[in-house]
N, C-alpha and C. Protein backbone atom coordinates (compact mmCIF):
# COMPACT_ATOMS: atom_id res chain seq x y z
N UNK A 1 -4.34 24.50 -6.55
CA UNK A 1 -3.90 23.20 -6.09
C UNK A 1 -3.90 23.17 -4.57
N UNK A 2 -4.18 21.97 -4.50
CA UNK A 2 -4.01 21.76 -2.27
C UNK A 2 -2.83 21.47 -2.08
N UNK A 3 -2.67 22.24 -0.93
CA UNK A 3 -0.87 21.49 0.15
C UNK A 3 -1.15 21.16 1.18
N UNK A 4 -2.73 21.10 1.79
CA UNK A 4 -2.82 20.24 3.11
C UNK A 4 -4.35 18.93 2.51
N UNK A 5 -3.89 18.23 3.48
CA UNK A 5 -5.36 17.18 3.45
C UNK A 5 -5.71 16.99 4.89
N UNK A 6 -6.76 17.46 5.39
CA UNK A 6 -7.45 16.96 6.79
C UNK A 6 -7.83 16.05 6.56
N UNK A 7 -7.63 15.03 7.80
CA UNK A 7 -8.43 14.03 8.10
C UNK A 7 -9.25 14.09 9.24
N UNK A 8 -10.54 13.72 9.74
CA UNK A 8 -10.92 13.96 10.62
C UNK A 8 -12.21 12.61 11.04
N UNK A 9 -12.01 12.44 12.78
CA UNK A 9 -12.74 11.37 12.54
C UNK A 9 -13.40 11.63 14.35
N UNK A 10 -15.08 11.67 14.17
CA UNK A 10 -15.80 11.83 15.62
C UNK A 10 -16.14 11.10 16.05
N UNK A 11 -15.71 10.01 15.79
CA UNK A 11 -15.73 8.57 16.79
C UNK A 11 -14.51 8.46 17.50
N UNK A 12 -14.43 6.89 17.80
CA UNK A 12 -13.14 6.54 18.87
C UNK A 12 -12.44 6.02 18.32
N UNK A 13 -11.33 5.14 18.82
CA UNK A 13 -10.15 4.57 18.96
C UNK A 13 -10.59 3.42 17.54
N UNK A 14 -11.38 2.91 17.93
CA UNK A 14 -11.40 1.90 16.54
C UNK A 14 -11.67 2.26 15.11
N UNK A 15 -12.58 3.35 15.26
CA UNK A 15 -12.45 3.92 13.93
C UNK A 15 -11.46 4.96 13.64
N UNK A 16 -10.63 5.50 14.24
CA UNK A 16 -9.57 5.88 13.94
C UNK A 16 -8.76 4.93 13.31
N UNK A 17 -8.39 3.99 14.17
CA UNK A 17 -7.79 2.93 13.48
C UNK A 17 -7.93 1.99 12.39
N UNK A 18 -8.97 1.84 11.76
CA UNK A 18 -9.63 1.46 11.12
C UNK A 18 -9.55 2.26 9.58
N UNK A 19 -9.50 3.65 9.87
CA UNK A 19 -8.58 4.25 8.93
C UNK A 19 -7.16 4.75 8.54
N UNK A 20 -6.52 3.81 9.36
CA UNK A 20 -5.11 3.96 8.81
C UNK A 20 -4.88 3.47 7.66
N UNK A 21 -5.42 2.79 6.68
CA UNK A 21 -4.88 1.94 5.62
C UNK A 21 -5.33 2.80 4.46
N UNK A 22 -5.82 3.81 4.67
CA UNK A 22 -6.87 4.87 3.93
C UNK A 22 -5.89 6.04 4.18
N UNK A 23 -5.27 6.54 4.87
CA UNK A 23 -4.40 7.40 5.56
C UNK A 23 -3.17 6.87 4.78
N UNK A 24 -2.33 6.02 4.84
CA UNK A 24 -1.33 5.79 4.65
C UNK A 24 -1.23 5.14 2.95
N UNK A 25 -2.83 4.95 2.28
CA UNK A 25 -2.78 4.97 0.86
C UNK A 25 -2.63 6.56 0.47
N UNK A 26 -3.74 7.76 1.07
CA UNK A 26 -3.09 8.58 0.58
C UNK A 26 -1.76 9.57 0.45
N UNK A 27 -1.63 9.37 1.79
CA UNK A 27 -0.10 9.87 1.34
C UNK A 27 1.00 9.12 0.93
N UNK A 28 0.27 7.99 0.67
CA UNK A 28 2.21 7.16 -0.72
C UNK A 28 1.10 7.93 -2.08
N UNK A 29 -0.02 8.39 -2.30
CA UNK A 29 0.07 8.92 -3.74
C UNK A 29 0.24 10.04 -3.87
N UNK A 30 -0.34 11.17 -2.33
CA UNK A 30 0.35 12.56 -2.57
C UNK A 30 1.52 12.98 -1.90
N UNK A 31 2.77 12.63 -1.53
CA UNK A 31 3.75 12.91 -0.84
C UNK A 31 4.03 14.02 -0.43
N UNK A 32 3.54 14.91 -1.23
CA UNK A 32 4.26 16.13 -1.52
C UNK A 32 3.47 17.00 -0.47
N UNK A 33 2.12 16.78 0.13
CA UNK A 33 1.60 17.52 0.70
C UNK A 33 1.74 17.28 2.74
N UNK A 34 0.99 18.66 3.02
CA UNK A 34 1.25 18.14 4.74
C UNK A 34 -0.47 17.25 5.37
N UNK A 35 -0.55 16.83 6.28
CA UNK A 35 -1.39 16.03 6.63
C UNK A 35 -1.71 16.29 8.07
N UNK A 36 -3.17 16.54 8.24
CA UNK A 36 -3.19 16.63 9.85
C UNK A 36 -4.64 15.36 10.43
N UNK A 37 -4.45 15.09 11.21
CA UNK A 37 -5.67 14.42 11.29
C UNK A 37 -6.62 14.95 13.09
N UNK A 38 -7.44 15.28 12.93
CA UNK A 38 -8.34 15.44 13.92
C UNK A 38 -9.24 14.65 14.27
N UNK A 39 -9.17 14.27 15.87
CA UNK A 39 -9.93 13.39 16.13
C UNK A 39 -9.92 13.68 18.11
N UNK A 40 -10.75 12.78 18.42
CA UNK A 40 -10.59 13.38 19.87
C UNK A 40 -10.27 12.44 21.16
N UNK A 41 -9.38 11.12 19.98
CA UNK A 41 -8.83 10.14 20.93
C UNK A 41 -7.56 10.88 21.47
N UNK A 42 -6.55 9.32 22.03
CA UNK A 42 -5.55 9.49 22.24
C UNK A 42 -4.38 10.09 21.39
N UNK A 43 -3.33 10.87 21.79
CA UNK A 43 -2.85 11.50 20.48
C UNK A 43 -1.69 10.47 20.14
N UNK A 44 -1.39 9.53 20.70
CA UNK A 44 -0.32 8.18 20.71
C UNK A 44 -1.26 7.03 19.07
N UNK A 45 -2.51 7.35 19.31
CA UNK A 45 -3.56 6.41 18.37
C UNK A 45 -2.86 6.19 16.76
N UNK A 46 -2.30 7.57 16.49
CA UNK A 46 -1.45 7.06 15.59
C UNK A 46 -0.07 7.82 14.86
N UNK A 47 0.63 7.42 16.08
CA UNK A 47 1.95 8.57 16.33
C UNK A 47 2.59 7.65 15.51
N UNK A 48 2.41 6.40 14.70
CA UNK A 48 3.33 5.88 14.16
C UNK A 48 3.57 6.40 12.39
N UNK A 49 2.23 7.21 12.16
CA UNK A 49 2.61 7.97 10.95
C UNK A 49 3.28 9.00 10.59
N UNK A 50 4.71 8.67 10.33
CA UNK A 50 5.15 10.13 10.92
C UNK A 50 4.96 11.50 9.93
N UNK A 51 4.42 11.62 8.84
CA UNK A 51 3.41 11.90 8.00
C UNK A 51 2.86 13.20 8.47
N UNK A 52 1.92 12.71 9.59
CA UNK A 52 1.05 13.26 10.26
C UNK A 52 1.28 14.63 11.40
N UNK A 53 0.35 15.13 11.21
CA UNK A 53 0.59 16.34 12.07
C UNK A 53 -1.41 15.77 13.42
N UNK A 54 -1.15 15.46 14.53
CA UNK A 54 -2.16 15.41 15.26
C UNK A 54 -2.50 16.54 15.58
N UNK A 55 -4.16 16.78 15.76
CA UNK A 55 -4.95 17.70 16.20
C UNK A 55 -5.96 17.11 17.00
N UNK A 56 -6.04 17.23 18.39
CA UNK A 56 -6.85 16.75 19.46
C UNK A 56 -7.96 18.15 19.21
N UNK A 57 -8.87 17.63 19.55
CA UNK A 57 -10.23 18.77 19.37
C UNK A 57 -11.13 17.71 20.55
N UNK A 58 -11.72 18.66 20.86
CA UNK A 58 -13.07 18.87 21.77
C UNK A 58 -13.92 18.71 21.05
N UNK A 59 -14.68 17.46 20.90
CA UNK A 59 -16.32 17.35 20.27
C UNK A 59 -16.91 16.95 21.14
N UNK A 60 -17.97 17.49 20.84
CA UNK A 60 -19.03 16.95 22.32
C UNK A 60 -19.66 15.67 21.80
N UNK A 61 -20.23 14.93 22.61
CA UNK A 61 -20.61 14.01 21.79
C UNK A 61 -21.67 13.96 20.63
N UNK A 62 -22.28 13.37 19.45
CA UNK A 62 -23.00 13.14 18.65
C UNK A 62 -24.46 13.37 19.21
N UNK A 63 -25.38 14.68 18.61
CA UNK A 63 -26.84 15.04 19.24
C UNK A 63 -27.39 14.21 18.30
N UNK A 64 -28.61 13.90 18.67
CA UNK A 64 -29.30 12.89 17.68
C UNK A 64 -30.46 14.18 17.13
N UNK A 65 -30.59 13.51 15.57
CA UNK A 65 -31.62 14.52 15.02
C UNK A 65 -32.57 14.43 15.04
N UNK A 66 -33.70 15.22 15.63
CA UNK A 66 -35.02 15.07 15.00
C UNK A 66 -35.65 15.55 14.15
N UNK A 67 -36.29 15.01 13.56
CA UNK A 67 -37.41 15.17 12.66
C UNK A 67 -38.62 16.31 13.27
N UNK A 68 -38.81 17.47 12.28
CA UNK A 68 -39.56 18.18 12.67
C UNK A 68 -40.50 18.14 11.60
């Protein structure tokens, strides 16, 4: 069985936000577990879950792929 759920998101501020309603459905169904979310906005973006455990990380930005 799991006792943590990552969330993690390598965009910005709006798509962080954008998943709060996704965030805050799953933990009213798993309560029981801890929650961290990683992302590499502001760590205020969503201090209102108190739920949550923030993890600021360093991503560099998005390399584009090529086709070989």
């Amino acid at each position: 069985m799991f006792s943590k759920i990552i969330f993690y998101s390598h965009f910005h501020n709006g798509d962080v936000h954008v998943s709060r309603t996704f965030v805050r459905d799953i933990i009213a169904q798993f309560p029981n577990m801890s929650y961290e979310y990683w992302h590499r906005n502001h760590p205020d973006v969503l201090k209102d879950i108190k739920q949550l455990k923030l993890s600021l990380i360093h991503i560099s930005e998005p390399t584009r792929l090529r086709r070989i």
